[in-house]
N, C-alpha and C. Protein backbone atom coordinates (compact mmCIF):
# COMPACT_ATOMS: atom_id res chain seq x y z
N UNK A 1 53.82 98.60 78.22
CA UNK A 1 55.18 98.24 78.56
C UNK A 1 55.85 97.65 77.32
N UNK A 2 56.87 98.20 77.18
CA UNK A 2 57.55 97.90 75.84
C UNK A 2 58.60 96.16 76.38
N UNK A 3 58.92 95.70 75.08
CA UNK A 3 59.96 94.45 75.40
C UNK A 3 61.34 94.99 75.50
N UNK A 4 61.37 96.09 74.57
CA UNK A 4 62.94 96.44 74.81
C UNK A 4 62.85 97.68 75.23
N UNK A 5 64.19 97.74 76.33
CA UNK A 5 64.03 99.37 76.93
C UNK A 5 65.38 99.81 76.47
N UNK A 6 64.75 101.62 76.11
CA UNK A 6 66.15 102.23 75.94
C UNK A 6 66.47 102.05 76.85
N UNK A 7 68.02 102.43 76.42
CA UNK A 7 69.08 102.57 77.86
C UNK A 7 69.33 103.80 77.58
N UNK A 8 69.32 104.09 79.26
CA UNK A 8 69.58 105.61 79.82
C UNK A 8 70.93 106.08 79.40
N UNK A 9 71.20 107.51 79.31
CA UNK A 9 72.31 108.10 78.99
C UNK A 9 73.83 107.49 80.33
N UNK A 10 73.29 106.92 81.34
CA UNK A 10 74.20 106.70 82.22
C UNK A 10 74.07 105.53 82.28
N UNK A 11 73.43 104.58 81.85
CA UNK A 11 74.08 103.09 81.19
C UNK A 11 74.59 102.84 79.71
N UNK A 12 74.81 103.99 79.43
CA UNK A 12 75.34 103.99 77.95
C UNK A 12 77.05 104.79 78.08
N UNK A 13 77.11 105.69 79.28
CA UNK A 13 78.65 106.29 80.15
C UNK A 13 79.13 104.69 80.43
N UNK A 14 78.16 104.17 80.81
CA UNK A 14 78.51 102.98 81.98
C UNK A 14 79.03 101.87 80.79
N UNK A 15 78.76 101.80 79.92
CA UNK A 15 78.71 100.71 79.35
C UNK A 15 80.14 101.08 78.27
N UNK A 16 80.15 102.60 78.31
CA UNK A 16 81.35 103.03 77.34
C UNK A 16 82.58 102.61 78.18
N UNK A 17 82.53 103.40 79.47
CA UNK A 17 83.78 102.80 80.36
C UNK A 17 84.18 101.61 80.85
N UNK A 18 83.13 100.82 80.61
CA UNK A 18 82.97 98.94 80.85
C UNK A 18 84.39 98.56 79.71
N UNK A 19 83.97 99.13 78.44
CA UNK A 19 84.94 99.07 77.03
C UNK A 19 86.31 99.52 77.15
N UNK A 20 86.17 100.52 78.26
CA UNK A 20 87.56 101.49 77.86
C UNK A 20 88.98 100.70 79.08
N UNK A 21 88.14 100.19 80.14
CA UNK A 21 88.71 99.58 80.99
C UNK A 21 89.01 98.38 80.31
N UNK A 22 88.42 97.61 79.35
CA UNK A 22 88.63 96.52 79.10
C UNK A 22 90.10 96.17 77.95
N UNK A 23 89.54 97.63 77.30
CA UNK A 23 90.78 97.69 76.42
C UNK A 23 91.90 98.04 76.97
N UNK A 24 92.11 98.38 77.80
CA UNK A 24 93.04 99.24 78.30
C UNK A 24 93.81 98.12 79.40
N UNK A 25 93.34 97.51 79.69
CA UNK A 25 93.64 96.25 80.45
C UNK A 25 93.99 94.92 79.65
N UNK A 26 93.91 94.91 78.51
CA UNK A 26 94.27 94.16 77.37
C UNK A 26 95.73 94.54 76.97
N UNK A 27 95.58 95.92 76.37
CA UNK A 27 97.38 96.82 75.75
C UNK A 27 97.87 96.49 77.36
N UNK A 28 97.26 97.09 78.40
CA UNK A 28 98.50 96.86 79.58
C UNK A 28 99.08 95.49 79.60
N UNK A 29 98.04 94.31 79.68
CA UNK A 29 98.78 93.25 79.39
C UNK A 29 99.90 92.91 78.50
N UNK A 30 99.29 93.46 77.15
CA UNK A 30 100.38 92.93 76.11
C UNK A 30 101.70 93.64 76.53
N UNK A 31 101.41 94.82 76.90
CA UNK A 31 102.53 95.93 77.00
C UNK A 31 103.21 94.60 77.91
N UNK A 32 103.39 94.54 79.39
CA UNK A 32 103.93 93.37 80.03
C UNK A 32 104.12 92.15 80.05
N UNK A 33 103.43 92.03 78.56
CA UNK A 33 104.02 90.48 78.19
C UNK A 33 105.42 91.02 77.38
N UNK A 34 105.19 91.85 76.72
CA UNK A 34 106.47 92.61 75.60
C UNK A 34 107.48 92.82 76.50
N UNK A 35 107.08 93.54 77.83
CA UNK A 35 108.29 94.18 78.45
C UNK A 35 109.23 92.45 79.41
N UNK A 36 108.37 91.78 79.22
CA UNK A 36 108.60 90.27 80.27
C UNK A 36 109.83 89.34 79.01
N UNK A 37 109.35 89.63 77.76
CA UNK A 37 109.61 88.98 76.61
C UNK A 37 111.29 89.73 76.53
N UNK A 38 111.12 90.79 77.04
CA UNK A 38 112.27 91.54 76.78
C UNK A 38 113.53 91.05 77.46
N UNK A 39 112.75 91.07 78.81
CA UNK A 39 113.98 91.29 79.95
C UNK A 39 114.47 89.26 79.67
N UNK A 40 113.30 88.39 79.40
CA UNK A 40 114.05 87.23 79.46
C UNK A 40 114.58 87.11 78.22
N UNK A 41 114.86 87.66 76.95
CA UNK A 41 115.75 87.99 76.02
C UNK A 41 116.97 87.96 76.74
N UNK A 42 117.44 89.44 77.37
CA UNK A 42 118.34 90.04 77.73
C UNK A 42 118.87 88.75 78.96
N UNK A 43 118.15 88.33 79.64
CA UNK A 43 118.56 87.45 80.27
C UNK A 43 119.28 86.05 79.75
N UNK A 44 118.91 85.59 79.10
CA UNK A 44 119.07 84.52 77.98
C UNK A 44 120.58 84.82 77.32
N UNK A 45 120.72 86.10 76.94
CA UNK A 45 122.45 86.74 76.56
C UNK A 45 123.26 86.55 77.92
N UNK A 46 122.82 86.49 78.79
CA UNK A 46 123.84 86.28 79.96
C UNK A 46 123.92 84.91 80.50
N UNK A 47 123.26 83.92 79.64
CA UNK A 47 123.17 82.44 79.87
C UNK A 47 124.67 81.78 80.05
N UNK A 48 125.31 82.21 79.43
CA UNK A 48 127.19 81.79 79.33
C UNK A 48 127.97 82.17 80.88
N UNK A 49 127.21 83.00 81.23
CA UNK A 49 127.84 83.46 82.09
C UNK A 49 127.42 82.66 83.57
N UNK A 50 127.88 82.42 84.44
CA UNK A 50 127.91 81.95 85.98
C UNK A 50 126.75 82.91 86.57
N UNK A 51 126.04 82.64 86.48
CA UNK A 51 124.90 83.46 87.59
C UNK A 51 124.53 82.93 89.19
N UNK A 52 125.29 82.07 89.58
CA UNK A 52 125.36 81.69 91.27
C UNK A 52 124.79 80.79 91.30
N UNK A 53 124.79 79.67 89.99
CA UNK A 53 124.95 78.47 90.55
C UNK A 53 122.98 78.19 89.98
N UNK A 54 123.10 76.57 89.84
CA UNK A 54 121.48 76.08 89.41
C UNK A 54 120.08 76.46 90.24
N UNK A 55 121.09 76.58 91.90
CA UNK A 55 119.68 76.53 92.63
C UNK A 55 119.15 77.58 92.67
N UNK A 56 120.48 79.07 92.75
CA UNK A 56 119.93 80.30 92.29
C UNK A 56 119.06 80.56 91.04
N UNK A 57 119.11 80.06 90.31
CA UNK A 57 119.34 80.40 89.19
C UNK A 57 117.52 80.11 88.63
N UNK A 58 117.18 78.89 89.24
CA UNK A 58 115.81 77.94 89.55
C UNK A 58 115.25 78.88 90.31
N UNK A 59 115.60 79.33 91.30
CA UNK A 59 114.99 80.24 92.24
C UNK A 59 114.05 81.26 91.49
N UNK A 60 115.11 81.77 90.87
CA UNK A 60 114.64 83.13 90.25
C UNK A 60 114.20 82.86 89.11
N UNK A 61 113.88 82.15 88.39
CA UNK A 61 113.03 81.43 87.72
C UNK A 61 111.62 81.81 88.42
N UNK A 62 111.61 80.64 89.39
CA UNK A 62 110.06 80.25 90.03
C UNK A 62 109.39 81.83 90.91
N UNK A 63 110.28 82.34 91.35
CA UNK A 63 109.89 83.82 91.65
C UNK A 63 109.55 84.79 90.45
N UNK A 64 110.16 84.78 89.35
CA UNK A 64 109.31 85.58 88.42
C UNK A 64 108.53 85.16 87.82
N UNK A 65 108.54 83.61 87.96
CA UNK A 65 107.15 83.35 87.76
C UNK A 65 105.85 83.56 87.83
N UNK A 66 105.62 83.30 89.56
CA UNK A 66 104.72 84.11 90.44
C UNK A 66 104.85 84.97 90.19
N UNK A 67 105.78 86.15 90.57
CA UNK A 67 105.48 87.60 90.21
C UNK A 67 104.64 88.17 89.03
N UNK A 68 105.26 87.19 88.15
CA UNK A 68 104.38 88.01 87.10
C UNK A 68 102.68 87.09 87.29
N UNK A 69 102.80 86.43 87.13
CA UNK A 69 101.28 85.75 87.35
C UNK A 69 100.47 86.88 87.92
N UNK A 70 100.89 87.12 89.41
CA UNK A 70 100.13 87.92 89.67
C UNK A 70 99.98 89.30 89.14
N UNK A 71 101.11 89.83 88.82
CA UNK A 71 101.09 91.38 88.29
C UNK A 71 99.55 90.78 86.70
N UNK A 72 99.70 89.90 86.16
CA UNK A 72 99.07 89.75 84.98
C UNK A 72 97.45 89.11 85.57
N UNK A 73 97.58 88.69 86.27
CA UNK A 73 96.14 88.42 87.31
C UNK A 73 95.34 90.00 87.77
N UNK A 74 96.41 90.89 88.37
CA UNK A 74 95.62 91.74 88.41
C UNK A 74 95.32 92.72 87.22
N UNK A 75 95.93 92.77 86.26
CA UNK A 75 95.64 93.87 85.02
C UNK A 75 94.20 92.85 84.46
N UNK A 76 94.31 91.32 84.01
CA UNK A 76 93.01 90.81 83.74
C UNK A 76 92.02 90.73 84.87
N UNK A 77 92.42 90.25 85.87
CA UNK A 77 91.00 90.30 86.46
C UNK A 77 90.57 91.50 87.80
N UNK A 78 91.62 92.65 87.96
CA UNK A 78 91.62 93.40 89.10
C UNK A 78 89.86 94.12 88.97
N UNK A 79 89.65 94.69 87.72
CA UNK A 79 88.83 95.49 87.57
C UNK A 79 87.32 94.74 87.59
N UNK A 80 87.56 93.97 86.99
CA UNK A 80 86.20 92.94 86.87
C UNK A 80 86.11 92.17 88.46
N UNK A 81 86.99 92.27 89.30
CA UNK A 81 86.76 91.34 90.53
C UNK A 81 85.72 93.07 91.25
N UNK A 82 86.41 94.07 90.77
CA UNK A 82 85.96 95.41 92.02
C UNK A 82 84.67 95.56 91.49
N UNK A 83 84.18 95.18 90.00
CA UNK A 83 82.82 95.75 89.92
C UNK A 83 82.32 94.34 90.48
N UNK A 84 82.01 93.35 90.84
CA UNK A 84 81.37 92.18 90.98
C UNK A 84 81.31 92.38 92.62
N UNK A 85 82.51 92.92 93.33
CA UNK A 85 82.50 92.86 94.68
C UNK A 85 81.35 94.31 94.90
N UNK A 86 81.04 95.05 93.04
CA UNK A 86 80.29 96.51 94.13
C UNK A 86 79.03 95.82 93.36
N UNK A 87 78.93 94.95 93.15
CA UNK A 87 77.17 94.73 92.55
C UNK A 87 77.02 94.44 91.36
N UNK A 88 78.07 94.88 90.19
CA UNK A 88 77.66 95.60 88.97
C UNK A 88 78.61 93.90 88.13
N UNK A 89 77.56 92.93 88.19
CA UNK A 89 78.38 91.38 87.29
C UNK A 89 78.36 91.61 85.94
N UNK A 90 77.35 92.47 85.27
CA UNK A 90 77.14 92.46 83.94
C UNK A 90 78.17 93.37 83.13
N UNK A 91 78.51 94.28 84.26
CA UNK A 91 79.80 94.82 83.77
C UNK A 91 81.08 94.39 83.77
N UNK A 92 80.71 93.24 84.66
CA UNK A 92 82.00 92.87 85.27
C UNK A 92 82.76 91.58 84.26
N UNK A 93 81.30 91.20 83.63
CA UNK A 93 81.55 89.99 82.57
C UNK A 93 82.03 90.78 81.11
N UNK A 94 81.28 92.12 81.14
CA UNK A 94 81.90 92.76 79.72
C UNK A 94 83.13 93.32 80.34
N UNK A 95 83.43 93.92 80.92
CA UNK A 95 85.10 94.10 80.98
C UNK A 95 85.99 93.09 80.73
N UNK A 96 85.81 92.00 81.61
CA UNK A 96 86.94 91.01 80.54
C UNK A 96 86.55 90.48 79.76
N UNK A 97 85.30 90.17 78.90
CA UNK A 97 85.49 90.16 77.71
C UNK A 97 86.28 90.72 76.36
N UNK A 98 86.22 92.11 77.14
CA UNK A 98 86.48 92.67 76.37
C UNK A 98 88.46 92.75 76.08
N UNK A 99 88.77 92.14 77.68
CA UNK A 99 90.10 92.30 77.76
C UNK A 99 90.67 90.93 77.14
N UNK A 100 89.41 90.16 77.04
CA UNK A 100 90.35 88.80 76.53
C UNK A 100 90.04 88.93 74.46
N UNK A 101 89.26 89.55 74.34
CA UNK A 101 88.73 89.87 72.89
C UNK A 101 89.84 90.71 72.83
N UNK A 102 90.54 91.81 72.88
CA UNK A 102 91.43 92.63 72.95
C UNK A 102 93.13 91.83 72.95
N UNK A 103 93.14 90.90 74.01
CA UNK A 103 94.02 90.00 73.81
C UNK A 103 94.47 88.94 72.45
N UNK A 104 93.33 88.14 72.19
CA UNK A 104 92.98 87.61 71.10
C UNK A 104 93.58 88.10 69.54
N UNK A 105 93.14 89.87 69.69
CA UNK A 105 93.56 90.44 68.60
C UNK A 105 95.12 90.63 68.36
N UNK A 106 95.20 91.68 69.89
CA UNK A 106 96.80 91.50 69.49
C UNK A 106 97.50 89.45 69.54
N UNK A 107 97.23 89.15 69.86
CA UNK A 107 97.86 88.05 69.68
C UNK A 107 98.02 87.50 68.52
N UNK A 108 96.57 87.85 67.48
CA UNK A 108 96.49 87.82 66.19
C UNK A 108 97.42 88.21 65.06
N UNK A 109 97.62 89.66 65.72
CA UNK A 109 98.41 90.68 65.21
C UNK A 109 99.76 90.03 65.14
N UNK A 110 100.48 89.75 66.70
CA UNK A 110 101.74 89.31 66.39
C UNK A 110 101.93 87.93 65.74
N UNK A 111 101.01 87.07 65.23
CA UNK A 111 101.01 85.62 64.83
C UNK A 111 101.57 86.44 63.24
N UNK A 112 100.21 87.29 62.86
CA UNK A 112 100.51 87.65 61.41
C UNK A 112 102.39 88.54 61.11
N UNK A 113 102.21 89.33 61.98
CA UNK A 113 103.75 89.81 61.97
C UNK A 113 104.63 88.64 61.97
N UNK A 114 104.76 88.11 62.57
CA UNK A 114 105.82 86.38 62.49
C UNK A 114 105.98 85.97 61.49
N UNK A 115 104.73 85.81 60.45
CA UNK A 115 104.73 84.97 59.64
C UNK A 115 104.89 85.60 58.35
N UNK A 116 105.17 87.09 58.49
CA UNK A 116 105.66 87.95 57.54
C UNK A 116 107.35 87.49 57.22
C-alpha cells in the first residue's frame, strides 16, 4: 500500500471543475460589483434632484442593500453550499477558495490600476 495515491482521471475532471466554478464565480462577482459601482455612480448624478423625499430615498437604499447581499451571497457561496448539501466538502472548500483567491486578485488588479 502506497502513502500517496494517484488520483483517478475523474477526480482530476472533478477537481478541474471545482476550479472552473470557482473562477467563474469570482469574475461573476466582480462583474456585479462593477455593474452595482455603476448604477450607484449614475445614481449619485441624480443626487440634486428631488427623488420623493429622505424616507424614500433611505428605503431604497436599505433594499438594495439586501438585494444585492444576497444576489452576491449566492454567486460566493451558492455552489459550495450544493456540493456540501450532496456530500462532496472538499470540493466545496476548494470552490470558494478559489472564488475568494480569484477575488483577492482582481481586487489587486483594481488597487494597482488606481494607483496608476
Amino acid at each position: 500500500m502506497s502513502l500517496f495515491k494517484k488520483k483517478s482521471n475523474q477526480e482530476k475532471v472533478n477537481a478541474e471543475k471545482t476550479m472552473k466554478w470557482g473562477i467563474a464565480a469570482g469574475v461573476a462577482q466582480a462583474i456585479y460589483i462593477g455593474l452595482v459601482a455603476l448604477f450607484m455612480n449614475q445614481i449619485n448624478e441624480l443626487g440634486n434632484q428631488p427623488l420623493g423625499g429622505f424616507l424614500t430615498s433611505f428605503m431604497f437604499f436599505l433594499l438594495f442593500f439586501v438585494l444585492s447581499a444576497v444576489v452576491s451571497g449566492i454567486l460566493v457561496f451558492g455552489k459550495p453550499i450544493f456540493l456540501i448539501l450532496n456530500g462532496k466538502n472538499k470540493e466545496a472548500v476548494s470552490t470558494l477558495l478559489a472564488t475568494v483567491l480569484v477575488l483577492l486578485v482582481i481586487t489587486f488588479l483594481v488597487f494597482v490600476v488606481i494607483l496608476l
